[in-house]
Protein backbone atom coordinates (compact mmCIF):
# COMPACT_ATOMS: atom_id res chain seq x y z
CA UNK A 1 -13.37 -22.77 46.59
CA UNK A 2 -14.76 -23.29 43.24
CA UNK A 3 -16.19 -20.79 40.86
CA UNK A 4 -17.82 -20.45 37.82
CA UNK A 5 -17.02 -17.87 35.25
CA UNK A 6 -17.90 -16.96 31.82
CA UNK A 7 -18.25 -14.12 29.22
CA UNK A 8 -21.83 -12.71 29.26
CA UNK A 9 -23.62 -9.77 27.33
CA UNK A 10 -24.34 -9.30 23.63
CA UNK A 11 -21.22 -9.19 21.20
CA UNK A 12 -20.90 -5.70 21.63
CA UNK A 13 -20.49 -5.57 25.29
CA UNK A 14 -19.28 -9.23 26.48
CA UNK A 15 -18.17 -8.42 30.31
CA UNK A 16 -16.69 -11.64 32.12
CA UNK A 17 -19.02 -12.29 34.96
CA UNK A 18 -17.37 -14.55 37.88
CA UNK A 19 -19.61 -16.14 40.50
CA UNK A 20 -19.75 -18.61 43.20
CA UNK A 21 -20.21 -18.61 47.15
CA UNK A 22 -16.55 -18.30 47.76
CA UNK A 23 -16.82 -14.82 45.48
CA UNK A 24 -19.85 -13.89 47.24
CA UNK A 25 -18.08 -14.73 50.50
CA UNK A 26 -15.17 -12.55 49.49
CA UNK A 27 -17.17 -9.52 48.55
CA UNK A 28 -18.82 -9.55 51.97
CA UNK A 29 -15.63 -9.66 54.00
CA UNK A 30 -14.65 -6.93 51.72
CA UNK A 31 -17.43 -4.78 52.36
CA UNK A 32 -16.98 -4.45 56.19
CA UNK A 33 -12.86 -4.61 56.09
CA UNK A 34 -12.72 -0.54 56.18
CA UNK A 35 -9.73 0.67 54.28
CA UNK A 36 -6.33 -0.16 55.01
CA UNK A 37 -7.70 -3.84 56.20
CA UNK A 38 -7.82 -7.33 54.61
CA UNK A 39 -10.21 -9.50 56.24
CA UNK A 40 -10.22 -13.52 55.14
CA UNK A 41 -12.52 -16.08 56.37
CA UNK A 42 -11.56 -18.72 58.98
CA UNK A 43 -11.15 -21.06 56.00
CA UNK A 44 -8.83 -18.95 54.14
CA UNK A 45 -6.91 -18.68 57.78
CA UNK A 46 -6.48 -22.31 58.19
CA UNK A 47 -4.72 -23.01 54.80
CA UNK A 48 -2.83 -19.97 55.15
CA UNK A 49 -1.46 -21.76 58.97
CA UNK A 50 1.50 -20.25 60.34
CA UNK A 51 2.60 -17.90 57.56
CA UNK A 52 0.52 -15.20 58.34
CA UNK A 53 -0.33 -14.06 61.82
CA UNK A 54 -3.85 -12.94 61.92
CA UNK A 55 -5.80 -11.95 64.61
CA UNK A 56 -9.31 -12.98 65.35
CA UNK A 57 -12.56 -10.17 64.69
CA UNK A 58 -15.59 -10.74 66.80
CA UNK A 59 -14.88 -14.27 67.12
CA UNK A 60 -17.53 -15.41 64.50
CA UNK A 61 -20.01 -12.82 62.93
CA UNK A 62 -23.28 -13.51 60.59
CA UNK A 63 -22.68 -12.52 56.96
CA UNK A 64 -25.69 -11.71 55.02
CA UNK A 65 -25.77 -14.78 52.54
CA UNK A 66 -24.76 -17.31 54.72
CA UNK A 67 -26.06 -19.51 57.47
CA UNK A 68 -24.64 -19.91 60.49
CA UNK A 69 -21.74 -17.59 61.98
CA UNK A 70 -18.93 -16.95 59.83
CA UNK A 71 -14.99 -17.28 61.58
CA UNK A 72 -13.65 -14.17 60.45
CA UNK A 73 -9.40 -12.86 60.98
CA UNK A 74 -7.48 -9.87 60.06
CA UNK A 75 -4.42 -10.38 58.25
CA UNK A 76 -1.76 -8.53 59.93
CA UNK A 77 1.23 -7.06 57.94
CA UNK A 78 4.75 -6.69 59.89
């Protein structure tokens, strides 16, 4: 999804800030993947097809952020 990013801050401390919904989507998922886990959207799942098997977490869930319910998947490693 699309994104904006620049560098921000005074001369002396420029930091490249990134932000967007997609990055604020991703930070969420991140937040309740627990470790060990990567969690993707059902948006993320769809362009990702066959390539991946995922599996499917609480159906759709509410992410703070957001409206509506969210399709959420695990990616599963082999």
């Amino acid at each position: 999804g699309w994104v904006y990013w620049d560098v921000i801050g005074h001369p002396d401390r420029e930091e490249l800030s990134i932000i967007g919904p997609h990055v604020n989507l991703a930070s969420r998922l991140q937040s309740i993947s627990g470790s060990g886990k990567i969690i993707i959207s059902g948006v993320t799942q769809g362009i990702l097809g066959n390539e991946w098997h995922t599996d499917t977490i609480d159906e759709e869930i509410e992410i703070k952020g957001f409206e509506g319910k969210v399709d959420v998947f695990q990616l599963l490693c082999e």
